[in-house]
Protein backbone atom coordinates (compact mmCIF):
# COMPACT_ATOMS: atom_id res chain seq x y z
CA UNK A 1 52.41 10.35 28.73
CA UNK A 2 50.27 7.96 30.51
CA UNK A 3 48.55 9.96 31.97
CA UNK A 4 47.24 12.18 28.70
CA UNK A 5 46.29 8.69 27.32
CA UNK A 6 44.64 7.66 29.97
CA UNK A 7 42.41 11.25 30.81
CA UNK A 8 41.78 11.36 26.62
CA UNK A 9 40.38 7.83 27.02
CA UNK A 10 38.24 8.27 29.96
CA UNK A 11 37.12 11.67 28.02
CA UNK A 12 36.53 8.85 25.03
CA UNK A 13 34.30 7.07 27.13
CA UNK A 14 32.36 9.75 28.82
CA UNK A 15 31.65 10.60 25.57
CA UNK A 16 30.52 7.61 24.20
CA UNK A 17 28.48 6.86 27.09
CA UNK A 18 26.25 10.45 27.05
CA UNK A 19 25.92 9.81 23.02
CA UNK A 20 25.04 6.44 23.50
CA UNK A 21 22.56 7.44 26.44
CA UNK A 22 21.13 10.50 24.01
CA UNK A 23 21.03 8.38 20.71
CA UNK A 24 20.19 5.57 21.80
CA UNK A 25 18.00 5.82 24.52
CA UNK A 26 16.35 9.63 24.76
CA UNK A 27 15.87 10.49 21.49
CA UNK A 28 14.13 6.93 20.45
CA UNK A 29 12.28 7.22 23.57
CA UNK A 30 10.89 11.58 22.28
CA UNK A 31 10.22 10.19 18.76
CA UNK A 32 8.32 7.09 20.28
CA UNK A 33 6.63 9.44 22.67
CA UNK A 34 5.80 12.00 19.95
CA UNK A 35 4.34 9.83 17.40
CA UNK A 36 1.87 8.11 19.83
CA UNK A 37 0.64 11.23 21.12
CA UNK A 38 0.40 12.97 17.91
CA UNK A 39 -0.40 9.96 15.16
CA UNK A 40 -1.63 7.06 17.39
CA UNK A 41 -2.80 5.04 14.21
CA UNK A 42 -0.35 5.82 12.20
CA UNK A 43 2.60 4.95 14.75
CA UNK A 44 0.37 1.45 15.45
CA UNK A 45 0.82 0.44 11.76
CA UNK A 46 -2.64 2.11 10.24
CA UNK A 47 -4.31 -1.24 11.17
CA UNK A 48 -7.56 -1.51 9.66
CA UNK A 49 -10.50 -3.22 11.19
CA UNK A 50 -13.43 -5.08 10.29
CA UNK A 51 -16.23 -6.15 13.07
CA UNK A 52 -13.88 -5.85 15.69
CA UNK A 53 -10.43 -7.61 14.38
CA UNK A 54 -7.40 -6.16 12.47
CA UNK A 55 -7.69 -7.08 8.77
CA UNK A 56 -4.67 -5.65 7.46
CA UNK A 57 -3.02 -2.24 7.16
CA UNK A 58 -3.67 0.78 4.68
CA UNK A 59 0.02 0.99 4.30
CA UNK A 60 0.50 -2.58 2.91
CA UNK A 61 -1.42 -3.93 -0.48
CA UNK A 62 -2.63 -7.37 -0.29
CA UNK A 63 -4.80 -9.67 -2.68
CA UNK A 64 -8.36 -9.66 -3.15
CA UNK A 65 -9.50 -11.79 -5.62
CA UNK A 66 -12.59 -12.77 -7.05
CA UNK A 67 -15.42 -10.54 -8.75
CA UNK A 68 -16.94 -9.49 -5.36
CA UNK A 69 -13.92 -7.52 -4.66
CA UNK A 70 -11.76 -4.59 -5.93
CA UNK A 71 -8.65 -5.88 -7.09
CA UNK A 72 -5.12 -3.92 -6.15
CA UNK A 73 -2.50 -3.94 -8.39
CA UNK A 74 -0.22 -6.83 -9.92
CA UNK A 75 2.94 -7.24 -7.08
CA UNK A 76 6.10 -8.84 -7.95
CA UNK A 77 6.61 -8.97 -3.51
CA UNK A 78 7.40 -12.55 -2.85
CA UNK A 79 6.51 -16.18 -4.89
CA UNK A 80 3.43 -16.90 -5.76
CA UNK A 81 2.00 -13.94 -7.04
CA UNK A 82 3.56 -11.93 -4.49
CA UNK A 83 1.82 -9.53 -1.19
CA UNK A 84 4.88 -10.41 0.94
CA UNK A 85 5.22 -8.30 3.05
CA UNK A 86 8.69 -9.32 4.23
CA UNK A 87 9.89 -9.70 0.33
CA UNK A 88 9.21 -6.25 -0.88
CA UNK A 89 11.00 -5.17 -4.43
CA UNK A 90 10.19 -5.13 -7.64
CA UNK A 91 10.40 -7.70 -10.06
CA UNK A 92 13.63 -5.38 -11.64
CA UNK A 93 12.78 -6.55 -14.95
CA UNK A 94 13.48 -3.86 -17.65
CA UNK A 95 11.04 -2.02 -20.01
CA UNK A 96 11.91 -4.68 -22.87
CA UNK A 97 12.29 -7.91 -21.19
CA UNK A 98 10.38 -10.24 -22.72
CA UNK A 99 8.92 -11.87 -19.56
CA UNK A 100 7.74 -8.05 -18.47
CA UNK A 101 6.39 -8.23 -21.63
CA UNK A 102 4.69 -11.10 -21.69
CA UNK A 103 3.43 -10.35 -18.12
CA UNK A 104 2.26 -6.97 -19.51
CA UNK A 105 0.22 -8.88 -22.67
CA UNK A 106 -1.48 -11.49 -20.13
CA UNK A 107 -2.26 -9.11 -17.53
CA UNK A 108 -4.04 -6.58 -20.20
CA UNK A 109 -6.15 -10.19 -21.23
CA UNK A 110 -6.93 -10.71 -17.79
CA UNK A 111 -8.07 -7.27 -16.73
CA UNK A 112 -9.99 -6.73 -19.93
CA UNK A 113 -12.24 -10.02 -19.33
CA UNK A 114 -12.37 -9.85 -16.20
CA UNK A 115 -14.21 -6.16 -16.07
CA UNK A 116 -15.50 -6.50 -19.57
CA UNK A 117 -13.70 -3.52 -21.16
CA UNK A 118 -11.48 -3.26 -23.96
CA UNK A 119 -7.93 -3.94 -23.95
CA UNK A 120 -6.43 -0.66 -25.12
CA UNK A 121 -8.56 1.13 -22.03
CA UNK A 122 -7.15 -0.96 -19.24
CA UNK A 123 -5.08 1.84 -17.02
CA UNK A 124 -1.00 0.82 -16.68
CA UNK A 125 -1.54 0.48 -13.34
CA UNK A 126 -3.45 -3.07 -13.61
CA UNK A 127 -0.73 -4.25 -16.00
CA UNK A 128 2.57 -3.57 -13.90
CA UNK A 129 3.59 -4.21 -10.12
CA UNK A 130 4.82 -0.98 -8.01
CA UNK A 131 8.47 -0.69 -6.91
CA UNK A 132 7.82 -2.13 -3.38
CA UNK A 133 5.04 -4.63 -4.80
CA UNK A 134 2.93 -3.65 -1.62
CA UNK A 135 1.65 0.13 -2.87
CA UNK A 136 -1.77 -0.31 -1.65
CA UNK A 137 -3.39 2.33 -4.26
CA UNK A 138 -4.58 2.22 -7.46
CA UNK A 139 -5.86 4.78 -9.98
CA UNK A 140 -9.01 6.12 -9.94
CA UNK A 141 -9.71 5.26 -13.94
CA UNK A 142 -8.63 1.34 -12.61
CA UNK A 143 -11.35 1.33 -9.53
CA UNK A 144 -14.27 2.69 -12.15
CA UNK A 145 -13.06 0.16 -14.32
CA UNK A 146 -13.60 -2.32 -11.66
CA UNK A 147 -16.95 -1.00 -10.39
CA UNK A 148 -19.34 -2.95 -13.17
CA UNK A 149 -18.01 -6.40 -12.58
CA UNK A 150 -18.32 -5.57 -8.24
CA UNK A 151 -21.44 -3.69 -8.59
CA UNK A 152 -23.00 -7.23 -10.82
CA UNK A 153 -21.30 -9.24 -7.92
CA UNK A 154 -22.56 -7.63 -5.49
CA UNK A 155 -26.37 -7.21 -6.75
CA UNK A 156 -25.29 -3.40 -6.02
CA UNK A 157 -27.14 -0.76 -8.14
CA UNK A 158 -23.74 0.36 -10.09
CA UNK A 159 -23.99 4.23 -8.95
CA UNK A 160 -23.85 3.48 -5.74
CA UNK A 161 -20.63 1.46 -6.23
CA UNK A 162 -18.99 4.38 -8.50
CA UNK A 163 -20.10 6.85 -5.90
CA UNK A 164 -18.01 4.63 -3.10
CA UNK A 165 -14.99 4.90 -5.69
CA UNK A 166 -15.18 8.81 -5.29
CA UNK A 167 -15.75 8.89 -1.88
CA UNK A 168 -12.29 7.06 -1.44
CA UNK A 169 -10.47 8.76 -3.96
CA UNK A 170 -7.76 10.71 -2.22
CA UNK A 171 -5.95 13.75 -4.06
CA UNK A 172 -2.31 14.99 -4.58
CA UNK A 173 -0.41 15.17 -1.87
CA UNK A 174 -0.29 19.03 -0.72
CA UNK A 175 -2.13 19.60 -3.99
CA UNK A 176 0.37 18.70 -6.41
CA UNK A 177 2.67 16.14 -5.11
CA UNK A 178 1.69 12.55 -6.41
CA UNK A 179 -1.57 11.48 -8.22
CA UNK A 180 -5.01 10.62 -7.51
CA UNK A 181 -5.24 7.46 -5.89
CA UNK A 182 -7.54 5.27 -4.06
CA UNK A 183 -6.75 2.60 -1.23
CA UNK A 184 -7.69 -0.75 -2.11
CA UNK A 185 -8.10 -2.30 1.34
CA UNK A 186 -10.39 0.69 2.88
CA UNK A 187 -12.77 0.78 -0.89
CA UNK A 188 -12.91 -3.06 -0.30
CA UNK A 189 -13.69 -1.99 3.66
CA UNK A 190 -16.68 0.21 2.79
CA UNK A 191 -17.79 -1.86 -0.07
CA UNK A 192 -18.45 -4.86 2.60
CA UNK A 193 -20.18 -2.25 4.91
CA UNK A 194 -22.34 -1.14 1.27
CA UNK A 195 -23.20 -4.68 0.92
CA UNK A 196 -24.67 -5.11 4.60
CA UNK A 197 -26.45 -2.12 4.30
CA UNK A 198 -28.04 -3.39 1.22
């Protein structure tokens, strides 16, 4: 009888050692492996650069303000008007809470003077905060919204800013999965390049 136990628990233990070898070590090690090979920037973090130094990632939104700059979408990620990266959520406020609601009236105010448009025309996607509160895209109707107030800014002739808009703006997924989008952080990228261009 001791002896069954023991051979099943040394059987146990083989066991646990060759999954523990195969989970935990080999296959972490192929996947590693396999993504630097075959998606070095992606398996980096998509870091994006500017003159030489990272400047964020085009995974991750983050906040540009002022009227120089395209503006992402509100995020409810962390205090303080959120972008934290290690806070993602949403705010998990429902569809007729009257702080989302309120949040929803001031943000349409906001977005309206700010780009000089009228209230009703401001997209949803400049009046509410993404799930994560980090998506880094926003609509394509929201960044030609934007391009007036950047292209004044800027001293930019304001074709040549909507042009940059659809030159970044990146199509379903597979052709239907998803909608148009643009990335905030890489428009804002090439608008700084724009600008030193002249």
């Amino acid at each position: 009888m001791i002896t069954g136990f023991l051979r099943q628990a040394a059987a146990g233990l083989r066991v646990l050692l060759a999954l523990t070898v195969v989970v935990g070590a080999v296959y972490p090690l192929a996947v590693w492996a396999v993504a630097r090979l075959a998606f070095p920037g992606q398996a980096d973090g998509s870091k994006a650069t500017a003159h030489g130094r990272t400047v964020g990632s085009s995974l991750l939104g983050q906040d540009f303000t002022g009227p120089r700059w395209f503006h992402p979408r509100p995020s409810a990620a962390g205090p303080g008007g959120g972008y934290a990266a290690l806070a993602s959520g949403a705010s998990n406020l429902g569809p007729r809470n009257e702080e989302l609601l309120t949040q929803v009236r001031q943000r349409r105010a906001a977005a309206a003077a700010r780009d000089g448009t009228d209230p009703a025309r401001v997209p949803a996607d400049a009046l509410t905060a993404s799930g994560s509160g980090l998506d880094p895209h926003i609509s394509p109707p929201y960044a030609r919204q934007q391009a007036p107030r950047v292209a004044t800014a800027r001293g930019l002739a304001e074709r040549r800013v909507r042009a940059l808009v659809d030159d970044h703006v990146a199509g379903r997924v597979l052709g239907f999965l998803g909608e148009p989008r643009v990335n905030v952080l890489e428009l804002n990228l090439a608008l700084a390049r724009l600008a030193r261009k002249g």
